[in-house]
Structure formats: C-alpha cells, structure tokens
N, C-alpha and C. Protein backbone atom coordinates (compact mmCIF):
# COMPACT_ATOMS: atom_id res chain seq x y z
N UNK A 1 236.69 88.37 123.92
CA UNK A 1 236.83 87.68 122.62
C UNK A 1 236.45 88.63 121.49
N UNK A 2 237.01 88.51 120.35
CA UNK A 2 236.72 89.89 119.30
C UNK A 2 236.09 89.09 118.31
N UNK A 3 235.39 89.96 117.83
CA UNK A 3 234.16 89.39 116.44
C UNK A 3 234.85 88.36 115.81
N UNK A 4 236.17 88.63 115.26
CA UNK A 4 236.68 87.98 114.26
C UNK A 4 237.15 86.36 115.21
N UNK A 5 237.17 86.02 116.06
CA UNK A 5 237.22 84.98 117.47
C UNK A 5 235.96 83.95 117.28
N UNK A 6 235.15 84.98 117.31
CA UNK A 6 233.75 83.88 117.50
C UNK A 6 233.32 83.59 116.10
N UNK A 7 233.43 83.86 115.12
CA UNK A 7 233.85 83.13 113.59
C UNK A 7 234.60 82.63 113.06
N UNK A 8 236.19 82.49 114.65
CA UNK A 8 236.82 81.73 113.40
C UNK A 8 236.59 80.40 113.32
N UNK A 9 235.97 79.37 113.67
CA UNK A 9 235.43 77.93 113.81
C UNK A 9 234.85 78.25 112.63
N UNK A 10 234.42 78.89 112.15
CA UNK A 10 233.30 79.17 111.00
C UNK A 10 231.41 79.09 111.42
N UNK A 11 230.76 79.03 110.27
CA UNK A 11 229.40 79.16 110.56
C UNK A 11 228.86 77.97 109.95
N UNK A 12 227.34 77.91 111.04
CA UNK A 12 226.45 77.30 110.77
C UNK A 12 225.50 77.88 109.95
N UNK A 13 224.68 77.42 109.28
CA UNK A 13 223.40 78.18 107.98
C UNK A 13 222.25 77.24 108.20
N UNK A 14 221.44 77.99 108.37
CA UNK A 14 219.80 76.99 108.58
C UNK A 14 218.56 77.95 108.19
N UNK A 15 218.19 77.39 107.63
CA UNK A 15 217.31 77.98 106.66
C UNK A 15 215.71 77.51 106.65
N UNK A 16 214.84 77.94 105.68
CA UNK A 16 213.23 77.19 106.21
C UNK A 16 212.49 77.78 105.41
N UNK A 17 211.89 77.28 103.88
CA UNK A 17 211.35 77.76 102.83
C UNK A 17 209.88 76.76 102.92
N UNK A 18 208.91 77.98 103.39
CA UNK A 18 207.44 77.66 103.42
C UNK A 18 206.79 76.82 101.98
N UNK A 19 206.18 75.96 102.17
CA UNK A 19 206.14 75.19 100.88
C UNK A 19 204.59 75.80 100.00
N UNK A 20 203.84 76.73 100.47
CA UNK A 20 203.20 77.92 99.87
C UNK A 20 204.02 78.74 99.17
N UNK A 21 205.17 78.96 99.71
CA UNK A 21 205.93 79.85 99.12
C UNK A 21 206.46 79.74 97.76
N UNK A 22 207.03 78.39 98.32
CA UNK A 22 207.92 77.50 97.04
C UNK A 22 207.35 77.73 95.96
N UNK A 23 205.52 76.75 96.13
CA UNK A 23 204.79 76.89 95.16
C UNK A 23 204.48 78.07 94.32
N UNK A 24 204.39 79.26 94.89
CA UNK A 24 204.23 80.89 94.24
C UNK A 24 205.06 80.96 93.58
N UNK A 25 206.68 81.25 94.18
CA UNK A 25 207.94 81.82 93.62
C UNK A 25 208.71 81.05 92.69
N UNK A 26 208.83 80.15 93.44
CA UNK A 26 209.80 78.71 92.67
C UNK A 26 209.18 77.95 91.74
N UNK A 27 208.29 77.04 91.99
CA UNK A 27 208.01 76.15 90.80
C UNK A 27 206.60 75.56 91.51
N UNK A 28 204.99 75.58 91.13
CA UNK A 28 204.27 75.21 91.63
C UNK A 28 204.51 73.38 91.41
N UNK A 29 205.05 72.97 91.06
CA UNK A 29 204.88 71.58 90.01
C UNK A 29 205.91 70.73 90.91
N UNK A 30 207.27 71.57 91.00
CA UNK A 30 208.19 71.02 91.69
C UNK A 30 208.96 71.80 93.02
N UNK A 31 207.90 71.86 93.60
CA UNK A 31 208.65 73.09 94.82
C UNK A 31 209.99 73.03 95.55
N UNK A 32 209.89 71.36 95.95
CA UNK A 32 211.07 70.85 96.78
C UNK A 32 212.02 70.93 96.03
N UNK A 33 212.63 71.05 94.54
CA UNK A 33 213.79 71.03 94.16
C UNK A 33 214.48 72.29 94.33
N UNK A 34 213.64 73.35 95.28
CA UNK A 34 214.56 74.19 95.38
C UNK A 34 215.48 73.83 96.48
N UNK A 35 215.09 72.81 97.19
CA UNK A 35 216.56 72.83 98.38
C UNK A 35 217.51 72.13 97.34
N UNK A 36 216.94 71.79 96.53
CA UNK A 36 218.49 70.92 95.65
C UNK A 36 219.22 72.17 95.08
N UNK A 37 219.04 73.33 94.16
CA UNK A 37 219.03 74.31 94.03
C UNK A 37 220.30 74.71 94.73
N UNK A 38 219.74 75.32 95.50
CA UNK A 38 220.45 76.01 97.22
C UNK A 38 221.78 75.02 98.10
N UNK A 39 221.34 73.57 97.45
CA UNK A 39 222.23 72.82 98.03
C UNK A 39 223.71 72.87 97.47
N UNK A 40 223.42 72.62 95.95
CA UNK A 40 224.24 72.42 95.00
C UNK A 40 225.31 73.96 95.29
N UNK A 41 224.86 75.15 95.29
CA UNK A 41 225.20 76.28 95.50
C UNK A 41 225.93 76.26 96.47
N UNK A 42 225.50 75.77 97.79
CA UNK A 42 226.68 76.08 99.13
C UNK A 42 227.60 74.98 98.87
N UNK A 43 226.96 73.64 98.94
CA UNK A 43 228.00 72.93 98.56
C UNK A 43 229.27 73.11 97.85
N UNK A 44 229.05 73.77 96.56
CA UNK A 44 230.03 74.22 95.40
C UNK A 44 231.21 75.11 96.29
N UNK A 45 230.43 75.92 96.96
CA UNK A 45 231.09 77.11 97.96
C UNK A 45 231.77 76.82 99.26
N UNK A 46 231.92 75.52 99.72
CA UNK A 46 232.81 74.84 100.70
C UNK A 46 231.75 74.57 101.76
N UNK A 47 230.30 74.57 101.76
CA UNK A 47 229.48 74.37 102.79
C UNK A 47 229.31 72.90 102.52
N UNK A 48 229.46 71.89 103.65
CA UNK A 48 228.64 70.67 104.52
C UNK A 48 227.45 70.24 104.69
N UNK A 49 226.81 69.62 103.91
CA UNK A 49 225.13 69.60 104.09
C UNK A 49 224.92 68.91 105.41
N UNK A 50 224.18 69.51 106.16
CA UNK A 50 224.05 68.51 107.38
C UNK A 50 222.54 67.94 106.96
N UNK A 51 221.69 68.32 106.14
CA UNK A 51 220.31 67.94 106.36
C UNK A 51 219.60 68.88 104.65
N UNK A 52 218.37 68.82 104.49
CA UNK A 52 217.66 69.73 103.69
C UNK A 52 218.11 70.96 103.94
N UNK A 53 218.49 71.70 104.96
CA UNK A 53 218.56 72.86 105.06
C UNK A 53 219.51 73.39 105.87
N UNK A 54 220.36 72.49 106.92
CA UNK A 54 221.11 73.29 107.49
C UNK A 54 222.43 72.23 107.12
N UNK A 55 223.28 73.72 106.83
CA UNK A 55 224.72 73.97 106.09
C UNK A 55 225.56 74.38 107.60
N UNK A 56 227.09 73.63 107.29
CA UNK A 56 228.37 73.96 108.32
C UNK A 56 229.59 74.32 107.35
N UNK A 57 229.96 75.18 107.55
CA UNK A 57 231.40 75.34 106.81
C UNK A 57 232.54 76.04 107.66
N UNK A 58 233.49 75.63 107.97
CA UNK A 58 234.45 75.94 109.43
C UNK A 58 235.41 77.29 108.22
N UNK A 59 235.29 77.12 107.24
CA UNK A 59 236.19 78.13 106.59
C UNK A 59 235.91 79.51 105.97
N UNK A 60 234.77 79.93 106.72
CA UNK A 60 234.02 81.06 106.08
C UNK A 60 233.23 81.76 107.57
N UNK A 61 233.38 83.21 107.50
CA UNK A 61 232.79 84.35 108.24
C UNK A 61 231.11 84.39 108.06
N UNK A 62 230.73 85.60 109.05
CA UNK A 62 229.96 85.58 108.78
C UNK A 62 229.09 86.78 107.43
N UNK A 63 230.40 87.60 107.16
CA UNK A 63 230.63 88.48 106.10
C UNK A 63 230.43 87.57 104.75
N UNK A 64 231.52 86.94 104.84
CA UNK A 64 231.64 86.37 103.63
C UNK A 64 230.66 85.28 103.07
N UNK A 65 229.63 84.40 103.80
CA UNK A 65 228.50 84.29 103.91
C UNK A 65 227.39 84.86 103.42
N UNK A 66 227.21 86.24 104.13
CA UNK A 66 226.29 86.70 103.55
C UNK A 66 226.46 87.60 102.32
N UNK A 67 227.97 87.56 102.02
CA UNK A 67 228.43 87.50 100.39
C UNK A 67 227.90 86.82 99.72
N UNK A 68 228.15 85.37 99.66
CA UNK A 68 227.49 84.13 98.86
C UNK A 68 225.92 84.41 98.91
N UNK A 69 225.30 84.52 99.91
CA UNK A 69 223.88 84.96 100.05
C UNK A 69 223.28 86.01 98.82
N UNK A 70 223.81 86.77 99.11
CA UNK A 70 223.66 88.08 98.13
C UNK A 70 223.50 87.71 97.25
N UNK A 71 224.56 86.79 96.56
CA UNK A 71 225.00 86.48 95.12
C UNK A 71 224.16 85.35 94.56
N UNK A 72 223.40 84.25 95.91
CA UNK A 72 222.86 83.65 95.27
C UNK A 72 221.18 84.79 94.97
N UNK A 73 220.94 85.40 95.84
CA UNK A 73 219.48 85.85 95.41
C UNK A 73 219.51 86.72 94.51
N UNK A 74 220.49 87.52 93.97
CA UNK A 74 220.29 88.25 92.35
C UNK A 74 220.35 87.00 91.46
N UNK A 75 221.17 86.10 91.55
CA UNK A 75 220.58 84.98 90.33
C UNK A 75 219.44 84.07 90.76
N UNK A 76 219.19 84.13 92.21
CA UNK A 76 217.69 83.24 91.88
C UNK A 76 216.42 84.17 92.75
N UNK A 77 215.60 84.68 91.50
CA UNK A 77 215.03 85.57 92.22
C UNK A 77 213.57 84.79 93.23
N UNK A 78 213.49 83.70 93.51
CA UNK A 78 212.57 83.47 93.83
C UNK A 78 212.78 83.27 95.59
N UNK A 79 214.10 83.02 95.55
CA UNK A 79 214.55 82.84 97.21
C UNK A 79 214.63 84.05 98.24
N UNK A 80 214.48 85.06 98.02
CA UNK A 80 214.25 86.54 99.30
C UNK A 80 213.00 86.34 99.75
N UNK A 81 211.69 85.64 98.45
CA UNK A 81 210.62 85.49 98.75
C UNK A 81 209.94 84.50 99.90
N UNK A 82 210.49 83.12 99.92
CA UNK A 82 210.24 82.02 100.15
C UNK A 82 211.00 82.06 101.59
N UNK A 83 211.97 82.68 102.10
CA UNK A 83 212.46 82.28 103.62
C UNK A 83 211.45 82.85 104.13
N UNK A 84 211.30 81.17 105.49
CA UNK A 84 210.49 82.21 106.46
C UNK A 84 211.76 82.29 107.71
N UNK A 85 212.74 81.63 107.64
CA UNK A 85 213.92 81.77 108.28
C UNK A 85 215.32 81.50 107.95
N UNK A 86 216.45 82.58 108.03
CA UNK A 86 218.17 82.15 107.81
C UNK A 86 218.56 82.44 108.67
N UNK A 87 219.52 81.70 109.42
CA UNK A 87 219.90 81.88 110.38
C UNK A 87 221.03 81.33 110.18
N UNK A 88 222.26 82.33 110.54
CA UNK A 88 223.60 82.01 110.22
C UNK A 88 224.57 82.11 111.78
N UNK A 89 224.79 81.28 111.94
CA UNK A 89 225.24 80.77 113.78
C UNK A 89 226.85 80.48 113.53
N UNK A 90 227.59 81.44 114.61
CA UNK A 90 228.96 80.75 115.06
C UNK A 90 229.14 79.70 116.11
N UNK A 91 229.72 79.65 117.15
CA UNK A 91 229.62 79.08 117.54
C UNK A 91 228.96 79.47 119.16
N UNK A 92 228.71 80.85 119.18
CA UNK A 92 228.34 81.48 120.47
C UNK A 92 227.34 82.12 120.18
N UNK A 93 226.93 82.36 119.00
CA UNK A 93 225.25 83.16 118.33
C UNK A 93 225.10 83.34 116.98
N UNK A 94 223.56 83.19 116.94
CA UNK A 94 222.67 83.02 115.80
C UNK A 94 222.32 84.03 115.53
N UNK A 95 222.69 84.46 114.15
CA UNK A 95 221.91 85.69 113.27
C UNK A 95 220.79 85.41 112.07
N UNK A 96 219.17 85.93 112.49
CA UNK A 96 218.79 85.92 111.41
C UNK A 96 219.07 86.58 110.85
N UNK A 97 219.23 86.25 109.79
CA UNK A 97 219.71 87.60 108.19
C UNK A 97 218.22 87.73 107.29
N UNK A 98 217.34 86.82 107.50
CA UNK A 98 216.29 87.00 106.16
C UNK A 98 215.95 88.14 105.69
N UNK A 99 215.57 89.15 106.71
CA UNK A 99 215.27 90.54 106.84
C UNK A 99 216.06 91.28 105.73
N UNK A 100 217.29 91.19 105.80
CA UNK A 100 218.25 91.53 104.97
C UNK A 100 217.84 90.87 103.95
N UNK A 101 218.08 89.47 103.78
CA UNK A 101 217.94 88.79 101.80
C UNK A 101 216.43 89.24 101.40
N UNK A 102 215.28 89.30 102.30
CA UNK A 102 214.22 89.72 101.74
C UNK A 102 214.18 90.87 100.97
N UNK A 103 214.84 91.76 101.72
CA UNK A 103 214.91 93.57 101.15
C UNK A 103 215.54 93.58 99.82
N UNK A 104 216.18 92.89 99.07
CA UNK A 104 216.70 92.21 97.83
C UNK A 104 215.62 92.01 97.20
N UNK A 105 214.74 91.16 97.35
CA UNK A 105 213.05 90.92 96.05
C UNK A 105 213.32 91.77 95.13
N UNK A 106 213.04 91.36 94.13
CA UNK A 106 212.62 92.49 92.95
C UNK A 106 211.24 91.84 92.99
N UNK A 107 210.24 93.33 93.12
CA UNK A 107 208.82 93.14 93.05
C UNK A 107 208.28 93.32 91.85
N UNK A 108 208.80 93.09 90.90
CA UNK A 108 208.23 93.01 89.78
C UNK A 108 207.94 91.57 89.20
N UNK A 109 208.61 90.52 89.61
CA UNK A 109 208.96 89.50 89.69
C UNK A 109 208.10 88.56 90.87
N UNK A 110 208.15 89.42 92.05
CA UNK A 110 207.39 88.69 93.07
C UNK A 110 205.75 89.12 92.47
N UNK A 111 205.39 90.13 91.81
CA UNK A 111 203.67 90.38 91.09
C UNK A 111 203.72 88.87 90.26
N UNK A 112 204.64 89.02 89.29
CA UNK A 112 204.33 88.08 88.51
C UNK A 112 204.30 86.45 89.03
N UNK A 113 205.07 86.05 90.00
CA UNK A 113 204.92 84.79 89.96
C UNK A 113 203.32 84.67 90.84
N UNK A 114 203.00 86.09 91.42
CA UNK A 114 201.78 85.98 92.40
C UNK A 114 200.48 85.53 91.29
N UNK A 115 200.91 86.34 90.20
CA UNK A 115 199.97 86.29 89.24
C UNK A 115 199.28 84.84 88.88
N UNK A 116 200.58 84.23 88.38
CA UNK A 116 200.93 82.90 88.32
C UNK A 116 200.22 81.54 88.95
N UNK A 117 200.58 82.61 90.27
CA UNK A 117 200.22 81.07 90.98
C UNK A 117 198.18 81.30 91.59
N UNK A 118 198.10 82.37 91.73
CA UNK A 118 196.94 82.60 91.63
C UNK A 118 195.96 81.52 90.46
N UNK A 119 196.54 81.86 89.28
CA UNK A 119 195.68 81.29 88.16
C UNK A 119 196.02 79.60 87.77
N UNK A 120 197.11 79.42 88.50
CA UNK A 120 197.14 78.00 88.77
C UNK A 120 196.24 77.44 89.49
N UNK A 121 196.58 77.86 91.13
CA UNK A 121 195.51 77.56 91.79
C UNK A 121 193.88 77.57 91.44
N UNK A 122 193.32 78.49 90.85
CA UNK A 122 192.31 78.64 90.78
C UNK A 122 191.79 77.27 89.49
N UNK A 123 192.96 76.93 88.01
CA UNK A 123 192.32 75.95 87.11
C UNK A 123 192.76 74.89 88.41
N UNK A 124 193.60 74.50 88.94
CA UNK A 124 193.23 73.03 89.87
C UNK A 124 191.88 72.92 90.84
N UNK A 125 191.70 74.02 91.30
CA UNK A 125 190.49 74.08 92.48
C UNK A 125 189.01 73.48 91.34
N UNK A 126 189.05 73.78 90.12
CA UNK A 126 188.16 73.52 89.12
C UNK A 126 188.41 72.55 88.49
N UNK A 127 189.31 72.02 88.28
CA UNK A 127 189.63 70.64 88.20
C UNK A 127 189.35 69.72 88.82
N UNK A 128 189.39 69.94 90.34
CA UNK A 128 189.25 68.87 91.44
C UNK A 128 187.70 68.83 91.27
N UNK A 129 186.85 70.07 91.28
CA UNK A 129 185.71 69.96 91.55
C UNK A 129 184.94 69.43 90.84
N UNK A 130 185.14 69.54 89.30
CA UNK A 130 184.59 68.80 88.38
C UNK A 130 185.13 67.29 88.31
N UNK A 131 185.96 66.77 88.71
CA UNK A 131 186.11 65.15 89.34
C UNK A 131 185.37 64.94 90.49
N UNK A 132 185.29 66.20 91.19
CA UNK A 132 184.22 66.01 92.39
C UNK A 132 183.01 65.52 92.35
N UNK A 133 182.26 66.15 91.22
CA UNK A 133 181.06 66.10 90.60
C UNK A 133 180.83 64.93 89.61
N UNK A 134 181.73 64.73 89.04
CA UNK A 134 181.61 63.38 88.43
C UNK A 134 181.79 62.13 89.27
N UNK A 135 181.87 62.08 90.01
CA UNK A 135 182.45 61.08 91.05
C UNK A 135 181.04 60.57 91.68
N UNK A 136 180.21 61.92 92.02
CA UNK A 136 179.38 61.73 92.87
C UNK A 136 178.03 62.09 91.96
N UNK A 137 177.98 61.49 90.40
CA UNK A 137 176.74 61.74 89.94
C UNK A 137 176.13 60.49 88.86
N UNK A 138 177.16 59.40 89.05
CA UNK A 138 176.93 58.20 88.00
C UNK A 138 175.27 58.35 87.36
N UNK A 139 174.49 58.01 88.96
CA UNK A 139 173.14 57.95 88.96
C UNK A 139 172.25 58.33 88.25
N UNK A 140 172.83 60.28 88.61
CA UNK A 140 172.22 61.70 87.94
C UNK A 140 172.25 61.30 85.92
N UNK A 141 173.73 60.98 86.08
CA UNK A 141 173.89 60.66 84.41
C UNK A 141 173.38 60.05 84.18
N UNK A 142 172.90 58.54 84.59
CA UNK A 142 172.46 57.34 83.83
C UNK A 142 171.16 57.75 83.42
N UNK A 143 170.36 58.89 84.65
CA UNK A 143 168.91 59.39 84.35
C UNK A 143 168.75 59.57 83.37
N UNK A 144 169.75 60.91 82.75
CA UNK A 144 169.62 61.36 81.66
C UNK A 144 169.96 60.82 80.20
N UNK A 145 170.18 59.65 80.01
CA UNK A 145 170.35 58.14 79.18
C UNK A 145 168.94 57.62 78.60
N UNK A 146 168.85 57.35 77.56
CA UNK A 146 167.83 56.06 77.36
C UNK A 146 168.63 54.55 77.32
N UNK A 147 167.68 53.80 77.57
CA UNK A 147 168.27 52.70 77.75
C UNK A 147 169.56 51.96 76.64
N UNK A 148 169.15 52.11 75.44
CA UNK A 148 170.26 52.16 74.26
C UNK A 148 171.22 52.92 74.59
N UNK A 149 171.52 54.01 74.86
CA UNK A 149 172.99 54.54 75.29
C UNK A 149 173.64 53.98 76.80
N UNK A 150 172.70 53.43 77.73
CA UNK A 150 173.26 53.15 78.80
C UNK A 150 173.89 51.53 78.50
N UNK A 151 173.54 50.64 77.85
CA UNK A 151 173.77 49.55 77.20
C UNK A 151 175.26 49.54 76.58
N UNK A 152 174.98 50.76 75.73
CA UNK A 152 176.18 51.08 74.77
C UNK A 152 177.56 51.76 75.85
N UNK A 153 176.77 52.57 76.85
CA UNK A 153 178.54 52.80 77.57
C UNK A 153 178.55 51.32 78.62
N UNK A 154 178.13 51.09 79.01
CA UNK A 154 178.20 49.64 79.91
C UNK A 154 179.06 48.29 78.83
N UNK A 155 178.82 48.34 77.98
CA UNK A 155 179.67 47.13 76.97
C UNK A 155 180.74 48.16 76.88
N UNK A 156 181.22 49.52 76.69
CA UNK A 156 182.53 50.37 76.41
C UNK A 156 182.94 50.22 77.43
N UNK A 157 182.26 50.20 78.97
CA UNK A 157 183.25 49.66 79.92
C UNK A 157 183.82 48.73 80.70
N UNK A 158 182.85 47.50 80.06
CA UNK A 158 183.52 46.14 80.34
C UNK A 158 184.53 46.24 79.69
N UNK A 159 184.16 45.80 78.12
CA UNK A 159 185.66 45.69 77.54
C UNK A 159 186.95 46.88 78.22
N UNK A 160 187.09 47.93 78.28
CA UNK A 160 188.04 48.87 79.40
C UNK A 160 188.51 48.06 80.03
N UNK A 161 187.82 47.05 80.78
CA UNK A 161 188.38 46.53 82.03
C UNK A 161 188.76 45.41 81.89
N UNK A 162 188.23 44.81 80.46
CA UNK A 162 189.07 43.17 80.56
C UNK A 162 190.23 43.50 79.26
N UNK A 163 190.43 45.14 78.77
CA UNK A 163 191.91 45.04 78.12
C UNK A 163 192.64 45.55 78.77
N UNK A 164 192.54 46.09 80.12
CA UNK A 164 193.62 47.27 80.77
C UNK A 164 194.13 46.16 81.90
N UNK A 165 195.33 45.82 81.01
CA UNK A 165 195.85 43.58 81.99
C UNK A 165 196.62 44.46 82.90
N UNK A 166 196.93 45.60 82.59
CA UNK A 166 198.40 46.23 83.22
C UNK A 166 197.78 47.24 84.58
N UNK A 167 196.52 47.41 84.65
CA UNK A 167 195.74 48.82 85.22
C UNK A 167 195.90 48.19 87.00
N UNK A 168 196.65 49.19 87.56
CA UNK A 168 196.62 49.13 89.28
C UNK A 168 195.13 48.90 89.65
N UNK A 169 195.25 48.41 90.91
CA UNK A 169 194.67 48.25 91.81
C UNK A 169 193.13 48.98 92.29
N UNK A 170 193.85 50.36 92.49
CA UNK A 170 192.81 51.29 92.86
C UNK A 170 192.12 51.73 91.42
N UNK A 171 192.21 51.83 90.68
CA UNK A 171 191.55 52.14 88.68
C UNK A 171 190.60 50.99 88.20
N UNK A 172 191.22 49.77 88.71
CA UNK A 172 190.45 48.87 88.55
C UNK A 172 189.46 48.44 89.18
N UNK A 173 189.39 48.96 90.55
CA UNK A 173 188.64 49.38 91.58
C UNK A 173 187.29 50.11 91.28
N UNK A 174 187.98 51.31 90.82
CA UNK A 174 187.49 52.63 90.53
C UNK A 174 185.94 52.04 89.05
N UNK A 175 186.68 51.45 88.12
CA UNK A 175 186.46 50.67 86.72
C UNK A 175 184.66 49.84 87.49
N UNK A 176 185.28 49.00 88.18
CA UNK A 176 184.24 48.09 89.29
C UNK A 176 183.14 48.46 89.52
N UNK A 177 183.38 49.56 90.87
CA UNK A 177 182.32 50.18 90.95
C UNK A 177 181.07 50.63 90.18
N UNK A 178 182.00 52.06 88.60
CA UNK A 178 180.85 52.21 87.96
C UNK A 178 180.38 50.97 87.01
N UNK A 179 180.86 50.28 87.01
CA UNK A 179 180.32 49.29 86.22
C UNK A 179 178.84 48.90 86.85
N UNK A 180 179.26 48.15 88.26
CA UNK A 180 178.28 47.82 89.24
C UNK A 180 177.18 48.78 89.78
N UNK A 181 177.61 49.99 89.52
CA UNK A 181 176.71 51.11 89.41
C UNK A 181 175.74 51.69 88.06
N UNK A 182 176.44 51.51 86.98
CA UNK A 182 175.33 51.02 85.49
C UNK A 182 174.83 49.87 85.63
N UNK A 183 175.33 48.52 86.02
CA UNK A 183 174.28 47.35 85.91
C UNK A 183 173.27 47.69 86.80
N UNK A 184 173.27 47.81 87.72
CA UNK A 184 171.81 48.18 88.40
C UNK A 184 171.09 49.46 87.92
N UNK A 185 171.94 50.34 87.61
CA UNK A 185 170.46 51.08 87.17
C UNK A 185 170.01 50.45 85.90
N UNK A 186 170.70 49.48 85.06
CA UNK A 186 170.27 49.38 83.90
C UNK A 186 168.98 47.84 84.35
N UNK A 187 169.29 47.47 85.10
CA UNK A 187 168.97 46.24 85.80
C UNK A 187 166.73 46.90 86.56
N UNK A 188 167.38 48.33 86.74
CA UNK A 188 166.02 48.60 87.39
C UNK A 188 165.16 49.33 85.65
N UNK A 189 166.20 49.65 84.78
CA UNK A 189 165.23 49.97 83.89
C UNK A 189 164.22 48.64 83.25
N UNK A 190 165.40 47.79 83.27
CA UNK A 190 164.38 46.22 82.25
C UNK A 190 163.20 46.41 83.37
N UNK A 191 163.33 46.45 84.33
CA UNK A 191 161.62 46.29 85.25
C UNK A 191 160.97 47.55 84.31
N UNK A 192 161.16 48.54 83.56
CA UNK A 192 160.50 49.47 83.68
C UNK A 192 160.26 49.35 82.00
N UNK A 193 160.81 49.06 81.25
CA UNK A 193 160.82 48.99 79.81
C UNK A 193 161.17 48.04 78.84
N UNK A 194 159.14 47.19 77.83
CA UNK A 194 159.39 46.50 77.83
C UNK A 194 160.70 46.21 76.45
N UNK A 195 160.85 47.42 76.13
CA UNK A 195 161.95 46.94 75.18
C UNK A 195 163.49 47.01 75.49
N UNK A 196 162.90 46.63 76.70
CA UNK A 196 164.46 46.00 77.15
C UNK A 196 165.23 44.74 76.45
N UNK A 197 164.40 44.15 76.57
CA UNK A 197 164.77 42.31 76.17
C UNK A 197 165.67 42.54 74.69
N UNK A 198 164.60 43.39 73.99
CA UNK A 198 164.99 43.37 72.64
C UNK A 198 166.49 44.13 72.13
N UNK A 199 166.50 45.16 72.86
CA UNK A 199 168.04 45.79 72.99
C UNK A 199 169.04 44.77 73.82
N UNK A 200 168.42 44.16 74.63
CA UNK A 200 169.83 43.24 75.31
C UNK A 200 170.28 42.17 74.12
N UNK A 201 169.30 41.76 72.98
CA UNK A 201 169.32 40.53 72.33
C UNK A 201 170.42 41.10 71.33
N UNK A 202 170.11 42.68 70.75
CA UNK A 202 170.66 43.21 69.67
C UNK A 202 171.86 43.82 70.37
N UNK A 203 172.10 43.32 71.68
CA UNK A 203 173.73 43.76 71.99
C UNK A 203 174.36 43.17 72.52
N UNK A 204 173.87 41.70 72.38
CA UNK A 204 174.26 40.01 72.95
C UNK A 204 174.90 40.26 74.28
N UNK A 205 174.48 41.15 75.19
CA UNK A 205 175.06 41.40 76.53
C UNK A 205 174.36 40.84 77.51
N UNK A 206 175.05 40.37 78.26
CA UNK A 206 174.35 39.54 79.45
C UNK A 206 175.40 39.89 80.88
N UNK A 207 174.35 40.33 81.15
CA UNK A 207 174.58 40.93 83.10
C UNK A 207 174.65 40.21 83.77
C-alpha cells in the first residue's frame, strides 16, 4: 500500500491541552475557550468535530493537515505551548506531530505570558488567604472592639440581612453565622460591662 493509500480515507486529529497550560498561555480567566478557538478553525477547514478535541475529515492528508496546523500556530501563539498531545491518525497509524508544532513557540511570548501568569497566581494565592483569615478570626476582631463599635457593626448587619430579599442561600448562611457569632460575644461582654444596659437602650437593640 503507498503513503498516499493509507490517507486517502483521510485523517483523524486528537489533541489534549493541559489546563495549567491554558491558564499560562491562553487566558487564565477563560482557559476552556480555547477548544472553541481551535474548533471554529478546523471546522471552517472541512474538519468534523467528534468531541472537545478530536477532529475527522475524510478530505485531507496528512501534509495538508499539518499545513492548517502551521497556519493555525503563527496566528495563535499560545497553542505550540499548551499541547501535551496531537495526534493525527489515518486509518492504519497515528502520528504525534506536537514535537513539530512545539518547535514553532516564539519564546518571547511564551516569557511573557509566564510572567503573567506567575503574578496572577501569586495576587489570587493572597486573596484566598486573606478570606482565609477573615473567615477564621470573627472572635480575634470582636476582641479588638469596645462594646459601642461591636453594637454598631451588629445593627449594620442585621439590617444587611433583612434588605438582601434577593441574597442565595449559602450568603445568607454565611450573613447567620457572623451575626450569631457577634451576639454572643456581645452577649458575654453585658456579663462583663456594666455599661452595657445603657448602650443597648441608646441603640434600641434587642438580642
């Protein structure tokens, strides 16, 4: 059987973009729209979507393939980066090609999105942690309160919770808790201070 035999059915394309990757090269925010991307592209080009990632087209080599290939990674430079597999199959064998679209990168481009995603990563990791810390310090805060300011955010977060008619499930949840977590500490200060009474009177609040 001669080369040009076992392509003429045409080829299969299957592909496999690490979602670390995505995030670096492509778009940290929206990674997955690169198979839409890539889809739209073969599609346009006479390829069959069978799935997210693997493409059939009975009217194309395996030359002419990795024509379209080519052509898509000088206009999208983020894809040489992101395969961790292409594999372009006739009907009697599978070629990875990545090796090949990788050697394409422009590394000037792959620094920068590294740059990128580095300093992304790093403001979310500090983000999370400082929700971390607030999450797990109601207590710590209320310490540092006199009783007049703990009064004063405890009435700012009732009302929160009896105007937010529209607020899900878990927020309102969330709302609950610290609430139930200021009334008691505010609940153990009146044992401790007698001008408690007199601030509850001058903030007509009742627990």
């Amino acid at each position: 059987m001669s080369q040009y035999n076992k392509w003429e059915n045409g080829v299969f394309l299957t592909f496999d973009f690490p979602i670390n990757d995505l995030k670096k090269y492509y778009s940290y925010k929206s990674p997955q729209n690169a198979y839409t991307v890539i889809r739209k592209y073969l599609v346009k080009n006479g390829f069959e979507a069978l799935g997210d990632s693997d493409y059939r087209n009975y009217n194309i080599d395996k030359l002419q393939t990795l024509r379209l290939l080519n052509k898509f990674s000088k206009n999208n430079k983020w894809f040489p980066f992101c395969l961790d597999k292409l594999d372009i199959a006739p009907n009697l064998e599978k070629l990875d090609v990545s090796p090949q679209i990788k050697l394409l990168g422009d590394e000037t481009f792959k620094n920068l999105k590294e740059k990128e995603y580095k300093q992304i990563s790093k403001t979310e990791k500090n983000s999370n942690n400082t929700l971390s810390k607030k999450g797990k310090s109601h207590e710590d805060y209320l310490e540092n309160l006199d009783l007049s300011e703990q009064l004063n955010l405890l009435i700012k977060l009732k009302e929160k919770i009896i105007k937010e008619k529209n607020i899900n499930a878990e927020k309102r949840d969330k709302f609950n808790k610290l609430f139930e977590d200021m009334k008691r500490e505010i609940n153990k200060a009146r044992d401790k201070k007698e001008t408690y009474k007199e601030l509850e009177e001058d903030n007509e609040l009742e627990l």
